[in-house]
Protein backbone atom coordinates (compact mmCIF):
# COMPACT_ATOMS: atom_id res chain seq x y z
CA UNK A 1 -4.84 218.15 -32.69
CA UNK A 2 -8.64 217.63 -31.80
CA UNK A 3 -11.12 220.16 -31.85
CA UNK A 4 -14.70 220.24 -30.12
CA UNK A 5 -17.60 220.94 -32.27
CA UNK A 6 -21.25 221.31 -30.89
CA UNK A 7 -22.64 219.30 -33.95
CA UNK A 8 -25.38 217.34 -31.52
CA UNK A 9 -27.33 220.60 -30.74
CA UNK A 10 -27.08 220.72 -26.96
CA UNK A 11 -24.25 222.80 -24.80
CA UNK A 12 -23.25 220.80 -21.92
CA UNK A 13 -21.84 223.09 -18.81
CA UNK A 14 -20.34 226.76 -18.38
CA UNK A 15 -18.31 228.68 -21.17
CA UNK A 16 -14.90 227.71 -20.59
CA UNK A 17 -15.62 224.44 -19.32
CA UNK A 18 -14.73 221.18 -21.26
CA UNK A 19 -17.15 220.07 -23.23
CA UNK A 20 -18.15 216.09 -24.03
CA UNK A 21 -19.66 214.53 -26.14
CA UNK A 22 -23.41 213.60 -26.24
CA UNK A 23 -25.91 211.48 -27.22
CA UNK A 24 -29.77 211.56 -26.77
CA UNK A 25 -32.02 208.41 -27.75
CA UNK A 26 -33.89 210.73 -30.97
CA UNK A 27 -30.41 211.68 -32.34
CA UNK A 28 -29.08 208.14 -31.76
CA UNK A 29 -32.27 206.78 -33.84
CA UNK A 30 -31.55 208.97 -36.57
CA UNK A 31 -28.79 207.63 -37.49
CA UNK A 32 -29.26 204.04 -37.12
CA UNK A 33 -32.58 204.92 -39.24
CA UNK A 34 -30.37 207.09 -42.01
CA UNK A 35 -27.10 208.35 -41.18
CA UNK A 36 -27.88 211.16 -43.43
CA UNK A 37 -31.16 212.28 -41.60
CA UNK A 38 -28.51 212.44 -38.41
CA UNK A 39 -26.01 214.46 -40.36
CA UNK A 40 -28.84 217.01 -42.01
CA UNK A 41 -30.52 217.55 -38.23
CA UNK A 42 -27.64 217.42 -36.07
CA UNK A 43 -24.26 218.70 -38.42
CA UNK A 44 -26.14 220.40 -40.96
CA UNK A 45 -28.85 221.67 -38.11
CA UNK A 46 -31.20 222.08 -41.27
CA UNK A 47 -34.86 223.80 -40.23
CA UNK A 48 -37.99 221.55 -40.13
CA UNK A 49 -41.36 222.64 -40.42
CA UNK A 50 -43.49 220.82 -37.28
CA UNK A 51 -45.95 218.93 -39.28
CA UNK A 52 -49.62 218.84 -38.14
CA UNK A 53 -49.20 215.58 -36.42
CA UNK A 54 -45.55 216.38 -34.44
CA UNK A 55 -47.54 219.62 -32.99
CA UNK A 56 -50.72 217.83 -32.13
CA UNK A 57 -48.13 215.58 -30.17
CA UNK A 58 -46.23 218.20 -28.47
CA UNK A 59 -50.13 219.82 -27.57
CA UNK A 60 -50.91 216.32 -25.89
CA UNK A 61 -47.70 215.69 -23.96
CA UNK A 62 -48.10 219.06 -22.79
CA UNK A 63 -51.48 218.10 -21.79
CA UNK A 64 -50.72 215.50 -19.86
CA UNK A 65 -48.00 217.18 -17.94
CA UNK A 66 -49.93 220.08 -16.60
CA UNK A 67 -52.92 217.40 -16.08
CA UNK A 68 -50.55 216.06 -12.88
CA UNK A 69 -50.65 219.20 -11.36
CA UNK A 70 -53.94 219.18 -10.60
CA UNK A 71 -55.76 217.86 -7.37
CA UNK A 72 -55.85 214.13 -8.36
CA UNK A 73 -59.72 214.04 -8.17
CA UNK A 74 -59.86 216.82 -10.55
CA UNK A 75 -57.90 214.96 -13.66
CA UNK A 76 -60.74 214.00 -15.45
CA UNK A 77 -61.33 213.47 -19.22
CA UNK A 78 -63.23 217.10 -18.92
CA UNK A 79 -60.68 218.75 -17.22
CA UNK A 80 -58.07 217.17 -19.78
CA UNK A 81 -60.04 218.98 -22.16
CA UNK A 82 -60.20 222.13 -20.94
CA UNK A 83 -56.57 222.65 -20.80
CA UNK A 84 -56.38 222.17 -24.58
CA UNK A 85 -56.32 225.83 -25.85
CA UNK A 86 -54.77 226.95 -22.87
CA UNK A 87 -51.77 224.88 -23.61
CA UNK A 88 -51.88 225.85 -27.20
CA UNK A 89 -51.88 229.28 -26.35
CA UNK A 90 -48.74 228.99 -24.36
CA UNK A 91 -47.10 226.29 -27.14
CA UNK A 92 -47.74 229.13 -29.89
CA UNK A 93 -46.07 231.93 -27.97
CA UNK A 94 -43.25 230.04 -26.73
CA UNK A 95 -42.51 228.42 -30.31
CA UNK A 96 -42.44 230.71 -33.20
CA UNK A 97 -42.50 228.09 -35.99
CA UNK A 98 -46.27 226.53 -34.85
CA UNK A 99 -47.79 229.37 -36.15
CA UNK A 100 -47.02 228.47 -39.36
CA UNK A 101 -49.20 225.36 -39.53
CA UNK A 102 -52.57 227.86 -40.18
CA UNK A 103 -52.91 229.94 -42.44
CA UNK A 104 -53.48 233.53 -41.04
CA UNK A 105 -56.88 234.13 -39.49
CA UNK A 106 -57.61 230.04 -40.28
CA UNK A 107 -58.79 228.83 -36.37
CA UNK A 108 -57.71 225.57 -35.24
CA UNK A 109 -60.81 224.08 -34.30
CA UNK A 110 -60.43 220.69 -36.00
CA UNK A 111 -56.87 220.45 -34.83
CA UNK A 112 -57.63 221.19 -31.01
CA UNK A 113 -60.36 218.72 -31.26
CA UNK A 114 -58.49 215.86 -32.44
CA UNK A 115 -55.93 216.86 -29.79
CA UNK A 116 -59.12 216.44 -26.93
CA UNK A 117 -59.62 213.00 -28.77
CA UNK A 118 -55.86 211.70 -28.61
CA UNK A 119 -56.75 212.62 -24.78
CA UNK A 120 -59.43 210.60 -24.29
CA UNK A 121 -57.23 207.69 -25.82
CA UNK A 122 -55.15 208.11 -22.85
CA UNK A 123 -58.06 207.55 -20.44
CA UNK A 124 -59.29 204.93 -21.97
CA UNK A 125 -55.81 202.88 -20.51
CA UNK A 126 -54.83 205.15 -17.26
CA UNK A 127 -56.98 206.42 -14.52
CA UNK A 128 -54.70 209.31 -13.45
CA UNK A 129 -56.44 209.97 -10.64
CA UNK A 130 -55.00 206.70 -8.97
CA UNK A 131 -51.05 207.50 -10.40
CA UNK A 132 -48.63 209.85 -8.28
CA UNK A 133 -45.72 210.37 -10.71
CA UNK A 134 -42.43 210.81 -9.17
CA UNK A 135 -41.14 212.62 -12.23
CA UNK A 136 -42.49 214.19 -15.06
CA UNK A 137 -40.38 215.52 -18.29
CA UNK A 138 -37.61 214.81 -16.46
CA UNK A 139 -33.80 214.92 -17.86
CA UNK A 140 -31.37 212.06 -16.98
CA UNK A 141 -28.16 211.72 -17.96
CA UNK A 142 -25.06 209.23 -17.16
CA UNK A 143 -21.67 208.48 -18.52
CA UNK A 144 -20.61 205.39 -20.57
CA UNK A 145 -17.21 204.37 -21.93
CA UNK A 146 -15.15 205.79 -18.95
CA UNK A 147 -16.81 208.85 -19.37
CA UNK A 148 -16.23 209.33 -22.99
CA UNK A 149 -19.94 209.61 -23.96
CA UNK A 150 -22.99 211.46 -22.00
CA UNK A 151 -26.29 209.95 -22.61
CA UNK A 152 -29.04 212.27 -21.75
CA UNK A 153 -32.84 212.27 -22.81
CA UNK A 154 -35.97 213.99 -21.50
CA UNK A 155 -38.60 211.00 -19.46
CA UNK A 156 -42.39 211.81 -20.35
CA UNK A 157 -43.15 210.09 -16.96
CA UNK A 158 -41.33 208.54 -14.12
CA UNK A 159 -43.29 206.39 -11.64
CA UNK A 160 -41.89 204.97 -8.31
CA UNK A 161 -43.65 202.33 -6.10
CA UNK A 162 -43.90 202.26 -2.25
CA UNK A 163 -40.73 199.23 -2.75
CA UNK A 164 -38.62 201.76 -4.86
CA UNK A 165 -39.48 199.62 -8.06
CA UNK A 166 -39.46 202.30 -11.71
CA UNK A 167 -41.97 202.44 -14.15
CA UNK A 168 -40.68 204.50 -17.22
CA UNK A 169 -43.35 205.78 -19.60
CA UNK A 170 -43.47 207.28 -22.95
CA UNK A 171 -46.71 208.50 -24.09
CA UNK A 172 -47.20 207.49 -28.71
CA UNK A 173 -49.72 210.11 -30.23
CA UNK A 174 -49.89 207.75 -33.31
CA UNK A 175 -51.50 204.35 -33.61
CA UNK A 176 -49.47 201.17 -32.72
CA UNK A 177 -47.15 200.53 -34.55
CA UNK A 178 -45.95 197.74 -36.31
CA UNK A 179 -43.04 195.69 -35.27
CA UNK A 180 -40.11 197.65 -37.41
CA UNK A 181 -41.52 200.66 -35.77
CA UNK A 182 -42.04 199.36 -32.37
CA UNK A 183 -38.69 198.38 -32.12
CA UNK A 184 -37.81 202.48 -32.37
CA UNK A 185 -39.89 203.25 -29.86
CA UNK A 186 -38.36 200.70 -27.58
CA UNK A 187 -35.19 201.54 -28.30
CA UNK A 188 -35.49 205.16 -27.04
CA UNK A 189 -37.21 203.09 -23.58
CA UNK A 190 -33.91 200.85 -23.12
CA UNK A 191 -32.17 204.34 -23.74
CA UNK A 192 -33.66 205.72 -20.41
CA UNK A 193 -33.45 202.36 -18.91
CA UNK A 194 -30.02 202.12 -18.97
CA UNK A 195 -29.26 205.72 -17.95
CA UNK A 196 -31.63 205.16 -14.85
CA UNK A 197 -29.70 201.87 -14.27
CA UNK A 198 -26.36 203.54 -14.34
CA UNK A 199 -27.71 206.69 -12.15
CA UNK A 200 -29.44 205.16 -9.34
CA UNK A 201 -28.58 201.48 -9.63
CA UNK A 202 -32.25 200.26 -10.23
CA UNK A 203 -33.09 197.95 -13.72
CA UNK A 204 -36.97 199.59 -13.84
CA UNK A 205 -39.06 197.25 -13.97
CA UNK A 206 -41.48 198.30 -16.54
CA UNK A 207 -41.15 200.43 -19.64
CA UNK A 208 -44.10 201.65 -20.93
CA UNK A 209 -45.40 202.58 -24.44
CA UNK A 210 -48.81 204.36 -24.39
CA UNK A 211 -50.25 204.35 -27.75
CA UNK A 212 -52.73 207.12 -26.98
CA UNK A 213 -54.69 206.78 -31.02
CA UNK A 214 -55.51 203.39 -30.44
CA UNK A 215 -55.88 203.31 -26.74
CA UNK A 216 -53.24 200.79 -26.29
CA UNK A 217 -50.81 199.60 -23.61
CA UNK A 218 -47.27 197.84 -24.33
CA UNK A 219 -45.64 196.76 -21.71
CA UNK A 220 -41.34 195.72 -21.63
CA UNK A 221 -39.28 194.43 -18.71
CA UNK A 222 -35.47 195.00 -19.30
CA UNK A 223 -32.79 192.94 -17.24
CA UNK A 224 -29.09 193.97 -17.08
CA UNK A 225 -28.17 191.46 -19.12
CA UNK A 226 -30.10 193.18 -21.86
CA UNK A 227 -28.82 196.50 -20.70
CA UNK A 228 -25.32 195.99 -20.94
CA UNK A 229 -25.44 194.77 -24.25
CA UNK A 230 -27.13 198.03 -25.08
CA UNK A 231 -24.64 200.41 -23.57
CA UNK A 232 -22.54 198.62 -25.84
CA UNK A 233 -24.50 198.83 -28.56
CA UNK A 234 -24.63 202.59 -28.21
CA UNK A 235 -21.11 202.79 -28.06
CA UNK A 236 -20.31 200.96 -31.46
CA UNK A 237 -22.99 203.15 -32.28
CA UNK A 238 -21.28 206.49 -31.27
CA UNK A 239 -17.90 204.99 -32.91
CA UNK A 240 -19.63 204.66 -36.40
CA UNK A 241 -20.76 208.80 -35.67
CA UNK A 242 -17.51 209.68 -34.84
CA UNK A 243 -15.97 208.13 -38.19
CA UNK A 244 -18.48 209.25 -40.50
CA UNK A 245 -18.06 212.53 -39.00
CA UNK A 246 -14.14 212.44 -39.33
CA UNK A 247 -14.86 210.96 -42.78
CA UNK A 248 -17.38 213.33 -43.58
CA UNK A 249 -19.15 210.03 -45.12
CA UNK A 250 -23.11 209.99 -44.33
CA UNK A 251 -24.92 207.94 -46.41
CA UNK A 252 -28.77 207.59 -47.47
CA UNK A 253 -30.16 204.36 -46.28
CA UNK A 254 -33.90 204.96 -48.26
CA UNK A 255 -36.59 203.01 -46.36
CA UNK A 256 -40.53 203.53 -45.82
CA UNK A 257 -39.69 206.46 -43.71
CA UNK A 258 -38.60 208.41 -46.37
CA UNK A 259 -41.85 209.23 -46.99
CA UNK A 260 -41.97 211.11 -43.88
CA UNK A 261 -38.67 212.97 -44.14
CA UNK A 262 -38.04 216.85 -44.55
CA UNK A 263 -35.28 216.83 -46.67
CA UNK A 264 -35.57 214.21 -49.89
CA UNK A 265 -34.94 217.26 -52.21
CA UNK A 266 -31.01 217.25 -50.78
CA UNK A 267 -30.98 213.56 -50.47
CA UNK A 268 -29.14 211.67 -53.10
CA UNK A 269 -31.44 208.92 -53.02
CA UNK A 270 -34.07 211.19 -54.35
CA UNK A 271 -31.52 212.96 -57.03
CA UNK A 272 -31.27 215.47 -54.35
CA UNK A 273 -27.54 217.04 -53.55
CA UNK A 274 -26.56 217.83 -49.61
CA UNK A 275 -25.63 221.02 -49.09
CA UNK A 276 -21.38 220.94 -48.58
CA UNK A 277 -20.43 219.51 -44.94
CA UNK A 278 -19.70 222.71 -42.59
CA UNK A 279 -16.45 223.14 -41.10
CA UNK A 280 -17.06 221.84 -37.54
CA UNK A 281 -14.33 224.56 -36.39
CA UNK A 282 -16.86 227.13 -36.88
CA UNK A 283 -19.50 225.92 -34.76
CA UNK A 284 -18.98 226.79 -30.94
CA UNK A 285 -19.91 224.47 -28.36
CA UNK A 286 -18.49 220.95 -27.77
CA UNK A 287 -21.21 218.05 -28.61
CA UNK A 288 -18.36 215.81 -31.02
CA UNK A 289 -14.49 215.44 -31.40
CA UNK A 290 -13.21 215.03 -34.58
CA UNK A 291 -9.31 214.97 -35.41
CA UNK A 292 -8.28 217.74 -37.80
CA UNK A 293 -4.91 219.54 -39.07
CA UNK A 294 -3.14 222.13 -36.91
């Protein structure tokens, strides 16, 4: 028999409803940067503590979103600015965990402030007063592999010219990266490329990686060449998930990102020991299926 398990964190449609699998560009990086990191976050759904840096990231893209709702003369560096703590405010109350990063009583002052500078990264390359975005922190999704597979990812920014041509961008609190990490980042761009290429039959024509510490611009043109190959990569990609999970086989692959993982203390390659794999029955929802026993 087969049984659907919610092990990618994410409920797709009504109780009662069948359930398929999905994939999102973050979850899909995870495990073709450690297929344990994708077991411990997604199977294991282990807690991790936003770091200083991941919630001074979350501050600016929230920033930036509210920024296009104002009148487009008013989205200045100042006014930027100004919605700092008011976004914080609303971050804090809406997610429990930041308010662990201070210690009780301990104000923020040096964090908002390097928050207001990340901003002024971001006006150093765009004038936002001259953009109309069609779409901001917008979700697409699309089927691949005769509908065997949902891919589905939240857009930071969608623009659309007068000609109907797309310009996908992703705004990068830290500095530019170098080439091993760059190709991440694009990956999670050809991700929404080829979901916006299978949903409304456009290739866009730029994807864009704003690199808001160092005030830098890269720029990527996909074709569909390019793009088909991908959707095929992500489906050898969602094969080799499906057999580890059937397997119950995820292995450490220690790189220099360890240093920035949550969980080395249950990772083998640090003498850690996982916690033992959950029985996927248990867990309602359908995000996986996995063969098991009757």
């Amino acid at each position: 028999m087969t049984v659907d398990v919610a092990v990618g964190g994410t409920v797709l449609g009504e109780p009662g409803v069948e359930h398929r699998p999905s994939l999102s560009p973050s979850r899909a990086a995870d495990f073709k940067t450690c297929p344990l990191l994708y077991r411990f976050r997604t199977i294991d759904r282990l807690p991790e503590q936003p770091t200083f840096d991941q919630a001074r990231g979350t501050l600016v893209h929230a920033v930036l979103e509210r920024l296009f709702d104002l009148p487009a003369a008013d989205r200045t560096v100042e006014q930027a600015a100004a919605l700092v703590e008011e976004q914080w405010q609303r971050l804090l109350e809406q997610q429990e965990e930041l308010t662990g990063l201070f210690a009780e009583g301990e104000p923020p002052e040096e964090f908002l402030t390097s928050a207001r500078s990340l901003l002024g990264g971001y006006f150093a390359v765009e004038d936002p007063r001259r953009l109309d975005p069609a779409e901001r922190e917008c979700l697409v999704t699309t089927e691949v592999d005769e509908g065997r597979l949902v891919l589905r990812g939240y857009v930071d920014r969608l623009d659309v010219s007068p000609a109907g041509d797309l310009r996908v961008v992703d705004y990068k609190t830290g500095g530019a990266p170098r080439e091993a990490f760059e190709a991440r980042a694009l990956f999670q761009l050809k991700f929404y490329a080829l979901v916006l290429w299978r949903t409304r039959g456009v290739v866009p024509r730029v994807l864009r990686l704003l690199y808001l510490k160092d005030a830098e611009a890269c720029d990527y043109t996909p074709d569909v060449e390019e793009l088909t190959r991908f959707e095929r990569t992500l489906i050898a990609l969602w094969a080799a998930i499906q057999k580890a999970t059937a397997d119950k086989d995820f292995r450490p692959r220690p790189s220099r990102l360890c240093g920035w993982c949550a969980h080395q203390a249950l990772c083998p390659a640090y003498d850690g020991t996982p916690p033992p794999f959950p029985d996927l029955r248990e867990i309602p929802g359908s995000a996986i299926t996995v063969d098991a026993p009757d």
